[in-house]
N, C-alpha and C. Protein backbone atom coordinates (compact mmCIF):
# COMPACT_ATOMS: atom_id res chain seq x y z
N UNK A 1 -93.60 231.65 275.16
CA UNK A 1 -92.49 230.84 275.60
C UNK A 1 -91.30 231.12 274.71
N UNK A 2 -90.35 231.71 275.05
CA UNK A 2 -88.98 231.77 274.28
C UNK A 2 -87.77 230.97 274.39
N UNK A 3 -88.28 230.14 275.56
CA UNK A 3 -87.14 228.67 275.82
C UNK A 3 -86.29 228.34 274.63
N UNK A 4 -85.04 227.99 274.25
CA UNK A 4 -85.06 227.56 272.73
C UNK A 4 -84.33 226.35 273.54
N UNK A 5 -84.61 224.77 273.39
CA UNK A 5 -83.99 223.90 273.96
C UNK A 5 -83.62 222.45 272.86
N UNK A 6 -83.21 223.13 271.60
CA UNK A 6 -82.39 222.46 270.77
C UNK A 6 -82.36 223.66 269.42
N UNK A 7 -81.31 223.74 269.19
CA UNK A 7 -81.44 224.43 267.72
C UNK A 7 -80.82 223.27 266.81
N UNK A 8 -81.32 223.79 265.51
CA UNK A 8 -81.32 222.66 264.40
C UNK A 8 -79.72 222.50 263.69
N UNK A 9 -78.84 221.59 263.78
CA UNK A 9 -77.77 221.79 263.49
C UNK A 9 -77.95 222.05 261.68
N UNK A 10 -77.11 222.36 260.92
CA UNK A 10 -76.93 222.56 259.37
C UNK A 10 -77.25 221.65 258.68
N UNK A 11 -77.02 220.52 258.78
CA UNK A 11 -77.22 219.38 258.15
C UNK A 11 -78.94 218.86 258.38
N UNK A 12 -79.46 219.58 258.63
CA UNK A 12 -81.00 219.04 259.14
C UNK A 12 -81.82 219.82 257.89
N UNK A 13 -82.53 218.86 257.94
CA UNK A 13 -83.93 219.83 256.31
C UNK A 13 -84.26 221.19 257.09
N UNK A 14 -84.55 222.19 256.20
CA UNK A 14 -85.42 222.92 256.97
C UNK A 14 -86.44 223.03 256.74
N UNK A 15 -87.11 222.34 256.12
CA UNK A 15 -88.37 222.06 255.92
C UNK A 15 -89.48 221.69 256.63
N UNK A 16 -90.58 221.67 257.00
CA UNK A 16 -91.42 221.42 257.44
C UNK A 16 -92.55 220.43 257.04
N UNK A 17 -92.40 220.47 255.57
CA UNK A 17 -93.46 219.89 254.97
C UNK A 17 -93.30 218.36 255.32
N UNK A 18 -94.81 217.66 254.91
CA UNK A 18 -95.14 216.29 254.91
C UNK A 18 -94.60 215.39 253.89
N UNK A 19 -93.84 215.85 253.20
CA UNK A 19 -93.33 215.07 251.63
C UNK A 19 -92.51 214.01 252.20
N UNK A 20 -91.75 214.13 253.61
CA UNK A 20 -90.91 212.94 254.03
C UNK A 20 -91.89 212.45 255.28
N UNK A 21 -91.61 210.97 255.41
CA UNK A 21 -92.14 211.01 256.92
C UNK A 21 -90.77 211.24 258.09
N UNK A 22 -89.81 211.51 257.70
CA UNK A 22 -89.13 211.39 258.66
C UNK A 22 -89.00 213.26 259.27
N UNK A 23 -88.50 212.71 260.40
CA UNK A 23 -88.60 213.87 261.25
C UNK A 23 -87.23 214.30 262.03
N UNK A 24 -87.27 215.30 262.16
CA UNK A 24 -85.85 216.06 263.20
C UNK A 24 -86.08 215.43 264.57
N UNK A 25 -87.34 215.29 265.03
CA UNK A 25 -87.54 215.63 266.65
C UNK A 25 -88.83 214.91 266.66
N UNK A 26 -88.31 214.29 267.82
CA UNK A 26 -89.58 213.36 268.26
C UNK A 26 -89.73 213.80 269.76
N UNK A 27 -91.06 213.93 270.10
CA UNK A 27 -91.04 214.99 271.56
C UNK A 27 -92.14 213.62 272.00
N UNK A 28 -91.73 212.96 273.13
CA UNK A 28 -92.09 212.00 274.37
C UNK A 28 -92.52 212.97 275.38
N UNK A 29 -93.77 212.64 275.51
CA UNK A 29 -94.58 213.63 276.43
C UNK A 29 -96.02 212.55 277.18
N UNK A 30 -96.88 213.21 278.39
CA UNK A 30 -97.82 212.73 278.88
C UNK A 30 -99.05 213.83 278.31
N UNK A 31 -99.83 213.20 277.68
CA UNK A 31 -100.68 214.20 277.12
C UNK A 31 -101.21 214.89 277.66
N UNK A 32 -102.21 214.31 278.90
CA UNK A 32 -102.45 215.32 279.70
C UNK A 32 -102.09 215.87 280.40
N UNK A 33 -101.13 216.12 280.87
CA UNK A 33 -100.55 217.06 281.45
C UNK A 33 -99.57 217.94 280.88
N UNK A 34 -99.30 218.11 279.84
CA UNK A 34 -98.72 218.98 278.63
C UNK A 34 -98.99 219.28 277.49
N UNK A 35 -99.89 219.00 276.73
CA UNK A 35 -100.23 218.64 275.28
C UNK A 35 -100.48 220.38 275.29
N UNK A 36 -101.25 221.11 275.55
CA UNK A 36 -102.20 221.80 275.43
C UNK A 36 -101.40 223.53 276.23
N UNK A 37 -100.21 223.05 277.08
CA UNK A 37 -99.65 223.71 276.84
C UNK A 37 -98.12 224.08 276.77
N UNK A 38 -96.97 223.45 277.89
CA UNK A 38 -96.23 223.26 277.35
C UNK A 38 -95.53 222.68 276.43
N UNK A 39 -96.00 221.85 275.97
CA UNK A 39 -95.55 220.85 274.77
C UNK A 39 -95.86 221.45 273.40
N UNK A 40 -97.31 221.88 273.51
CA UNK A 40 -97.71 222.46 272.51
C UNK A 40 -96.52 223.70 272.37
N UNK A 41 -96.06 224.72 273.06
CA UNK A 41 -95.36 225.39 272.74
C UNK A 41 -94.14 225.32 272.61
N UNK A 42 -93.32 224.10 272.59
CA UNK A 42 -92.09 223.57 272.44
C UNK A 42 -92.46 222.71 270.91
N UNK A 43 -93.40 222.04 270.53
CA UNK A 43 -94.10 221.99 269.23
C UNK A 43 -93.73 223.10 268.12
N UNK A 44 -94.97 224.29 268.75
CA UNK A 44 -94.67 225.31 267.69
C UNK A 44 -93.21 225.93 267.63
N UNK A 45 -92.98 226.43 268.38
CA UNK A 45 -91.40 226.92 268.65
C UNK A 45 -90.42 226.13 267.32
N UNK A 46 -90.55 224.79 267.34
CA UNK A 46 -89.89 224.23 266.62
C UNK A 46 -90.09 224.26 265.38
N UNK A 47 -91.18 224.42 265.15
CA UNK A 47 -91.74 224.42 263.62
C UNK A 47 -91.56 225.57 263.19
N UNK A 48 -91.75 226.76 263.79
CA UNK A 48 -92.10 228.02 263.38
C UNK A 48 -89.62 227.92 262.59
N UNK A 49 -89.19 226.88 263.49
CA UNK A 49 -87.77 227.36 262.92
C UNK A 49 -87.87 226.43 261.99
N UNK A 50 -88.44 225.90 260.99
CA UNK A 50 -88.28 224.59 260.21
C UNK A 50 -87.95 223.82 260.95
N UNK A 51 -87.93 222.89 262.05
CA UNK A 51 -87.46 221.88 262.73
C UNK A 51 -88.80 220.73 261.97
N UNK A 52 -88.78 219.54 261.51
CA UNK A 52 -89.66 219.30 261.51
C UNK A 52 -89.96 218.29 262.71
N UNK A 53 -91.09 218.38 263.08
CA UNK A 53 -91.21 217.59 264.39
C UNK A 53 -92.37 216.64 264.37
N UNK A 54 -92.17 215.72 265.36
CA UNK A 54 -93.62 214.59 265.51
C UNK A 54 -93.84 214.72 266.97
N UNK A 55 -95.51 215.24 267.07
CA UNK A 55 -96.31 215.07 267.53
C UNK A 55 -97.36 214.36 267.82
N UNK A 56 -97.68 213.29 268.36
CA UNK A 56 -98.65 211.90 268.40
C UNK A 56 -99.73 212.50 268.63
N UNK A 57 -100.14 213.76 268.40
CA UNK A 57 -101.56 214.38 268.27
C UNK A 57 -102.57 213.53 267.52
N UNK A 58 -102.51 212.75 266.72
CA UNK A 58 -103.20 212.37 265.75
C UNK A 58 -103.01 211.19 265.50
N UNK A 59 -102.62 210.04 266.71
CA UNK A 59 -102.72 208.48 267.12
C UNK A 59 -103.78 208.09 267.55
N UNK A 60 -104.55 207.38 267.40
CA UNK A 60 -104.99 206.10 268.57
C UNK A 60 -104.13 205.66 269.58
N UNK A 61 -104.24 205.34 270.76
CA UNK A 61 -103.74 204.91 271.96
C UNK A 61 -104.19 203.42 272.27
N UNK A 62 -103.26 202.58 272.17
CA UNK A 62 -103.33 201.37 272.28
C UNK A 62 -102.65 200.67 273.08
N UNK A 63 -102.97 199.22 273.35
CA UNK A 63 -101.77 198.54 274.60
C UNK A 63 -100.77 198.94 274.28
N UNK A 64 -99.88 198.27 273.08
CA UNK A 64 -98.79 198.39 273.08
C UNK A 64 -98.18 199.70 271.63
N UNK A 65 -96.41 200.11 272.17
CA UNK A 65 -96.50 201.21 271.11
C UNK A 65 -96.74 200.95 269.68
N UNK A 66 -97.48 201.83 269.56
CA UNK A 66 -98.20 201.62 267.88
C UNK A 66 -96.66 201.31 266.62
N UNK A 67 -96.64 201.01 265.46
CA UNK A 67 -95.46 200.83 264.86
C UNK A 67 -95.54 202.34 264.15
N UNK A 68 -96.36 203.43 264.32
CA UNK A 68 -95.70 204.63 263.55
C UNK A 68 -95.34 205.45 264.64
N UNK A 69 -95.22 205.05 265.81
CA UNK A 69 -94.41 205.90 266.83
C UNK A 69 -93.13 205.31 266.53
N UNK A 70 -93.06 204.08 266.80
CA UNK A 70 -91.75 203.73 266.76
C UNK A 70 -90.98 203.59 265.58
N UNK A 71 -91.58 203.99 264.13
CA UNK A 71 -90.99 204.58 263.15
C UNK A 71 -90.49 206.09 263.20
N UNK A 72 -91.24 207.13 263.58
CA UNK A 72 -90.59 208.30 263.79
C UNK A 72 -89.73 208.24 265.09
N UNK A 73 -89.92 207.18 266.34
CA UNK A 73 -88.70 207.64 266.75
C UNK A 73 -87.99 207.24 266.24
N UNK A 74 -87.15 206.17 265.65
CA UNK A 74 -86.23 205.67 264.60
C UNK A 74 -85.99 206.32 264.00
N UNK A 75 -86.25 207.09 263.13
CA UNK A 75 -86.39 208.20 262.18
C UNK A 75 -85.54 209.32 262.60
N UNK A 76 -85.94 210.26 263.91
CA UNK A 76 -85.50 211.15 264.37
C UNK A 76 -84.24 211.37 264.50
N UNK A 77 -83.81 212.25 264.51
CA UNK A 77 -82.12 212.63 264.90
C UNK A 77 -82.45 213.29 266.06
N UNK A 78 -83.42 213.52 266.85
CA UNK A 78 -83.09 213.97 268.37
C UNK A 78 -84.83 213.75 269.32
N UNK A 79 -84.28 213.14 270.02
CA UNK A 79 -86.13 212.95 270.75
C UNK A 79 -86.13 213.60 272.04
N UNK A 80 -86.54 214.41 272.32
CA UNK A 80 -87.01 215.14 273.92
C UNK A 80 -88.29 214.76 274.55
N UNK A 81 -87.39 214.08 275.54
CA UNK A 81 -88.39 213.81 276.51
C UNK A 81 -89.34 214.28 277.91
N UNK A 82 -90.27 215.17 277.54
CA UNK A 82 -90.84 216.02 278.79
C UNK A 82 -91.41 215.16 279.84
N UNK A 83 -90.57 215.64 280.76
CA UNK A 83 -91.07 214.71 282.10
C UNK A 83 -91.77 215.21 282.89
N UNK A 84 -92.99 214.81 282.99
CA UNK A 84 -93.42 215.90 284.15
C UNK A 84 -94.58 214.49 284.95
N UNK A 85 -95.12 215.33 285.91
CA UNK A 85 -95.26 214.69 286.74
C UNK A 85 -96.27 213.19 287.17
N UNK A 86 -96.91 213.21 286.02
CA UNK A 86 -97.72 212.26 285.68
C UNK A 86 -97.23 211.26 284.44
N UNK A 87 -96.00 211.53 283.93
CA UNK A 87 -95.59 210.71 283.03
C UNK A 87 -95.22 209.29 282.98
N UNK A 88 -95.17 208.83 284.28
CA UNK A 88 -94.84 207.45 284.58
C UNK A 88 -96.31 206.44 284.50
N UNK A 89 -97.12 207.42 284.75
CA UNK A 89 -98.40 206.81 284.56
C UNK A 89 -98.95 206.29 283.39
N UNK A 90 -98.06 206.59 282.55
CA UNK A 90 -98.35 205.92 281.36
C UNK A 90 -97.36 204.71 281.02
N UNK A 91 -98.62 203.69 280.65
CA UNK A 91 -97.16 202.57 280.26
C UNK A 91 -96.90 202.90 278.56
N UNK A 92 -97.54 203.61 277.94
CA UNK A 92 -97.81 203.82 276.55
C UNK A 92 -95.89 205.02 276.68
N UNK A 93 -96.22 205.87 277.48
CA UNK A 93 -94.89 206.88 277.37
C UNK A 93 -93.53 206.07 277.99
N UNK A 94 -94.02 205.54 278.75
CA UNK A 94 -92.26 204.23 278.89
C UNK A 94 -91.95 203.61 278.23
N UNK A 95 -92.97 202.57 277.56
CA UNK A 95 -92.98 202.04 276.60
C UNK A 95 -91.87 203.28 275.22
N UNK A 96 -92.25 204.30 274.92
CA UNK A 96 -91.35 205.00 274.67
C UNK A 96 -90.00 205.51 274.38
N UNK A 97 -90.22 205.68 275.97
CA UNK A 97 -88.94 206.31 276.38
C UNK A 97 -88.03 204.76 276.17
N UNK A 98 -88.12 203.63 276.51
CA UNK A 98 -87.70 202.91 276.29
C UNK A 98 -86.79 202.11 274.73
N UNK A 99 -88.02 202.86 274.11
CA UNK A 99 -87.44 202.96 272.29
C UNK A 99 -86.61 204.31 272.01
N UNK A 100 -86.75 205.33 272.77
CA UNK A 100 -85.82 206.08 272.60
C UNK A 100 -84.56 205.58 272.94
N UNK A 101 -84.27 205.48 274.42
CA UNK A 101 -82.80 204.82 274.53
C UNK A 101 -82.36 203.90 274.14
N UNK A 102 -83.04 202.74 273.46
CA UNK A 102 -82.44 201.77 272.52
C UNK A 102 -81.86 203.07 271.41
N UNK A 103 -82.72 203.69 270.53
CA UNK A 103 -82.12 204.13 269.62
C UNK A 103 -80.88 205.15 269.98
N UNK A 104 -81.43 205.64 271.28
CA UNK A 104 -79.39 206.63 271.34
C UNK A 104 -78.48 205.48 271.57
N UNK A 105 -78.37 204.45 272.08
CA UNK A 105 -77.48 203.33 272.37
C UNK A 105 -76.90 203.11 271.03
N UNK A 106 -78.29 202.79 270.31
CA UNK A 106 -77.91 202.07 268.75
C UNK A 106 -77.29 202.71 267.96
N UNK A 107 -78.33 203.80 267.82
CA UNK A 107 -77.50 204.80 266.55
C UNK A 107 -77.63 206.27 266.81
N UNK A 108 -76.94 206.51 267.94
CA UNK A 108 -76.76 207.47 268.68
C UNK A 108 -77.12 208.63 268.10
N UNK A 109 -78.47 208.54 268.67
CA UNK A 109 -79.91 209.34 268.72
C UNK A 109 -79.68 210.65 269.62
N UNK A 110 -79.46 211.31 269.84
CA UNK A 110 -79.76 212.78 270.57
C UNK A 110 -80.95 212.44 271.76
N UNK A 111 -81.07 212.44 272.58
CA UNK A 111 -81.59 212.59 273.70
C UNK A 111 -81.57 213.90 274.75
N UNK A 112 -82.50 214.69 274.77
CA UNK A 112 -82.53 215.20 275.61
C UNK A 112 -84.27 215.79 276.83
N UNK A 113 -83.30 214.80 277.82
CA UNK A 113 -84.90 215.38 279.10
C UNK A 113 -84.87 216.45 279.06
N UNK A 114 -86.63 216.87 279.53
CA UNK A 114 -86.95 218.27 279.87
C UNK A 114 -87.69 217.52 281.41
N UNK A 115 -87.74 218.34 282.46
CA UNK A 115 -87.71 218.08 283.98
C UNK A 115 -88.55 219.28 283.80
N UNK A 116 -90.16 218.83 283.61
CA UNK A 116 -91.43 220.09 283.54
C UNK A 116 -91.87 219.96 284.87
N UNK A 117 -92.06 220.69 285.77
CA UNK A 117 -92.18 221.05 286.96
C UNK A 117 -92.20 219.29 287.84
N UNK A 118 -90.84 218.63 287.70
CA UNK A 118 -91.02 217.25 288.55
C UNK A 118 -89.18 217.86 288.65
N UNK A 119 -88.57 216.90 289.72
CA UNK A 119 -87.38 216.66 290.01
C UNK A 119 -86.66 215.92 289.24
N UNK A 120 -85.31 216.03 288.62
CA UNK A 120 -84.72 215.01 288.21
C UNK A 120 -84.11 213.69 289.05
N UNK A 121 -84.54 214.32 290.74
CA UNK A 121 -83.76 213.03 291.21
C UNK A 121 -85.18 211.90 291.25
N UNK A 122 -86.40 212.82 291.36
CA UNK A 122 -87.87 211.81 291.34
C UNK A 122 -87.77 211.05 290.16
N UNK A 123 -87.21 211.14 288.79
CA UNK A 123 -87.46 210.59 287.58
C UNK A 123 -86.12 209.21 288.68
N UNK A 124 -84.82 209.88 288.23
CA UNK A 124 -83.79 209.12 288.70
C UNK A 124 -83.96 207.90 289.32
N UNK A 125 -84.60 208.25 290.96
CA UNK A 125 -84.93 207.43 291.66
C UNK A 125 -86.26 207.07 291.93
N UNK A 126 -87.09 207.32 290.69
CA UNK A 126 -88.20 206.84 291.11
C UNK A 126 -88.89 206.62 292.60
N UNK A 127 -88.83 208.12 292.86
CA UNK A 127 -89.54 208.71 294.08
C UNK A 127 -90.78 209.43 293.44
N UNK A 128 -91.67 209.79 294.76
CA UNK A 128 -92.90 210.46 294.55
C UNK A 128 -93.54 209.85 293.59
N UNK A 129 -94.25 210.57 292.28
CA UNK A 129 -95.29 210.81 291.30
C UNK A 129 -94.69 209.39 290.54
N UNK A 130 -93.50 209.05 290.47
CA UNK A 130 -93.09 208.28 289.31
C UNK A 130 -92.77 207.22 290.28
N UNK A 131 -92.22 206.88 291.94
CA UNK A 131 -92.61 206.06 292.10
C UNK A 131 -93.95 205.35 292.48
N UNK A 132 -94.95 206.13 292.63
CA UNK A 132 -96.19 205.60 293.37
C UNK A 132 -96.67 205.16 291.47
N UNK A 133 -96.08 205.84 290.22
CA UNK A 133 -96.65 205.21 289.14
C UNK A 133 -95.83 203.82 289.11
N UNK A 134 -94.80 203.54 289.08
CA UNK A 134 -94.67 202.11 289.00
C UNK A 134 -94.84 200.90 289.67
N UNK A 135 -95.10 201.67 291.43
CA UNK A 135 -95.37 200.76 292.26
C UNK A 135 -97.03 199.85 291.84
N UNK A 136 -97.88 201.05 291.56
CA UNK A 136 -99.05 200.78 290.52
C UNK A 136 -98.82 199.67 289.47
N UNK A 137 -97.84 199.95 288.19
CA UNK A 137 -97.50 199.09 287.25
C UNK A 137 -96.77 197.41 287.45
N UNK A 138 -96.14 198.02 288.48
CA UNK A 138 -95.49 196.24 289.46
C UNK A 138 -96.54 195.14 289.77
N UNK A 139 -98.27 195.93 290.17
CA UNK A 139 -99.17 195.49 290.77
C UNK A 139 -99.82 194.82 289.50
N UNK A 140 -99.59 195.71 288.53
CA UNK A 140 -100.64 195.44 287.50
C UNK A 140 -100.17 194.47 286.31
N UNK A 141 -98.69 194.59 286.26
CA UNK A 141 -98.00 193.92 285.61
C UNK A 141 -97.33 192.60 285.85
N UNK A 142 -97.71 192.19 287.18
CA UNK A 142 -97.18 191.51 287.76
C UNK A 142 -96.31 189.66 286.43
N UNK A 143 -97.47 189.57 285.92
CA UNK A 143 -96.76 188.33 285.26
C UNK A 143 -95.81 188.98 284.58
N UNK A 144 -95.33 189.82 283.80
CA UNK A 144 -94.22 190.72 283.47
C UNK A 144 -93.44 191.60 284.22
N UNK A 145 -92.58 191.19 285.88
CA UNK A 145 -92.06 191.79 286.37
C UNK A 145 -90.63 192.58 285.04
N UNK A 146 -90.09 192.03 284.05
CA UNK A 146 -89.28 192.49 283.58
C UNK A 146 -89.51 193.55 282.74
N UNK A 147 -90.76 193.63 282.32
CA UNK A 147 -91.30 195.36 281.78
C UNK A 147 -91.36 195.92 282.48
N UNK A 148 -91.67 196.42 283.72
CA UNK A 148 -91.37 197.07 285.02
C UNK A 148 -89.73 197.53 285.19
N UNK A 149 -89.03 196.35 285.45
CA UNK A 149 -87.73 196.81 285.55
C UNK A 149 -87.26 197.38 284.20
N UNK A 150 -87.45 197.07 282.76
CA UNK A 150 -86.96 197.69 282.01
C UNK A 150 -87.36 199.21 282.03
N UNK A 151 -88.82 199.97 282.49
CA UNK A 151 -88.98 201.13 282.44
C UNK A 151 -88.40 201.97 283.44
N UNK A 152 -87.80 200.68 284.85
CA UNK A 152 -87.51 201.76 285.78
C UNK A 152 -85.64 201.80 285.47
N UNK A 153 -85.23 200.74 284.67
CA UNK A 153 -83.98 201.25 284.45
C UNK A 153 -83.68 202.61 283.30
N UNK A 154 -84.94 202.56 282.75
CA UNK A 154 -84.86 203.47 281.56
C UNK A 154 -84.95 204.98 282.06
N UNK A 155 -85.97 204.83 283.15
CA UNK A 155 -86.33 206.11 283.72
C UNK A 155 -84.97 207.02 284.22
N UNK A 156 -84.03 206.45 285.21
CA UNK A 156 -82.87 206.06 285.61
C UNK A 156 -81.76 206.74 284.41
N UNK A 157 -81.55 206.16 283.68
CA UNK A 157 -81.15 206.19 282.63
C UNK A 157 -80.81 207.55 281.83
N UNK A 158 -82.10 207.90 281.59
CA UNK A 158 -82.83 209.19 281.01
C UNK A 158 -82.64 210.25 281.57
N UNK A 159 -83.06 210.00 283.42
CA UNK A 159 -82.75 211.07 284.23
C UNK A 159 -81.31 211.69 284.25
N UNK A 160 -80.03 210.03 283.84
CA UNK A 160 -79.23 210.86 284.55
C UNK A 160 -78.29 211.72 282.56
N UNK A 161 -78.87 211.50 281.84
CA UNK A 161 -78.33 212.13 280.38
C UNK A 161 -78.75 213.81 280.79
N UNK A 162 -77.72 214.72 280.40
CA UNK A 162 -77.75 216.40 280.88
C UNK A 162 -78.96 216.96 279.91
N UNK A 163 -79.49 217.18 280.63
CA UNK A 163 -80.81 217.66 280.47
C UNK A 163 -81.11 219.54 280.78
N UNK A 164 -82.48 219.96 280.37
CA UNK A 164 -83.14 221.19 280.76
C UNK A 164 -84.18 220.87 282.00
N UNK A 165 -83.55 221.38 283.17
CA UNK A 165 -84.13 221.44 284.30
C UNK A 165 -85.35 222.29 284.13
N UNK A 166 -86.15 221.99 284.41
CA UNK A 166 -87.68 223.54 284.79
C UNK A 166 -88.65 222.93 285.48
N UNK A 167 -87.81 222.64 287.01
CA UNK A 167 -88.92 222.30 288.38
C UNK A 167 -89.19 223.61 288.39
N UNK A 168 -88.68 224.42 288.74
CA UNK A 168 -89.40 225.80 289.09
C UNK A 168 -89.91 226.57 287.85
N UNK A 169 -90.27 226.40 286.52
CA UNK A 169 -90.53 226.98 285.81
C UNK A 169 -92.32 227.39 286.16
N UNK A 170 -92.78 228.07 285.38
CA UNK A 170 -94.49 228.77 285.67
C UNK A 170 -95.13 228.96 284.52
């Protein structure tokens, strides 16, 4: 993969090492359906340039987001979010994406979607894959209709910040 879809501005460590916990890049992803390989190679890619990056390879998965996700995203100066087509299915990755755009709002965090073989207007408008996932979460969430709407305004949101398209990528 030779994609390069952030380079590290000057002011960023180039370091890699564990001596800080904080991180360049926080990458929002659905595990299974990317971990293993596009993500993983947008991972290494980054590292191999000193970017240092966080990867939730090495979490527990719990109801709600754990507090060392939502320390490295805080942390980060830029979080990419891979969307692909099963990502709504997680309330763990909205939950997320949701702390991401607080933090570009807040302290204007770098955001940028990646659109891994899904549409940006499906994220947008929560059509197809991402709407049949929240229509699911509406059902399930029901005494919390307002976590629902907060993920589908976020989704929304996310979709429409200029992003790296790759519906047709292989």
């Amino acid at each position: 993969m030779n994609t390069v879809l952030y380079t590290k501005p000057s002011n960023m460590a180039s370091s890699s090492s564990s001596s800080s916990s904080k991180h360049d890049v926080f990458l929002s992803f659905r595990g299974k359906a990317t971990r293993y390989n596009f993500t993983s190679h947008v991972y290494g890619n980054l590292c191999e340039k000193g970017i240092r990056t966080f990867m939730d390879d090495r979490l527990e998965r719990g109801e709600e987001i754990e507090p060392a996700i939502i320390k490295a995203i805080k942390e980060a100066e830029v979080s990419v979010i891979i969307f692909s087509n099963n990502y709504a299915d997680s309330p763990w990755c909205l939950d997320e994406l949701v702390m991401i755009l607080k933090c570009r709002d807040e302290q204007l965090q770098d955001v940028i979607p990646v659109f891994y073989h899904v549409d940006p207007d499906d994220v947008r408008e929560q059509k197809n894959s991402f709407g049949e996932a929240l229509a699911k979460h509406k059902r399930h969430f029901q005494g919390n209709p307002d976590k629902v709407q907060k993920w589908r305004t976020a989704l929304t949101k996310a979709a429409n910040i200029d992003g790296k398209d790759l519906t047709e990528a292989t």
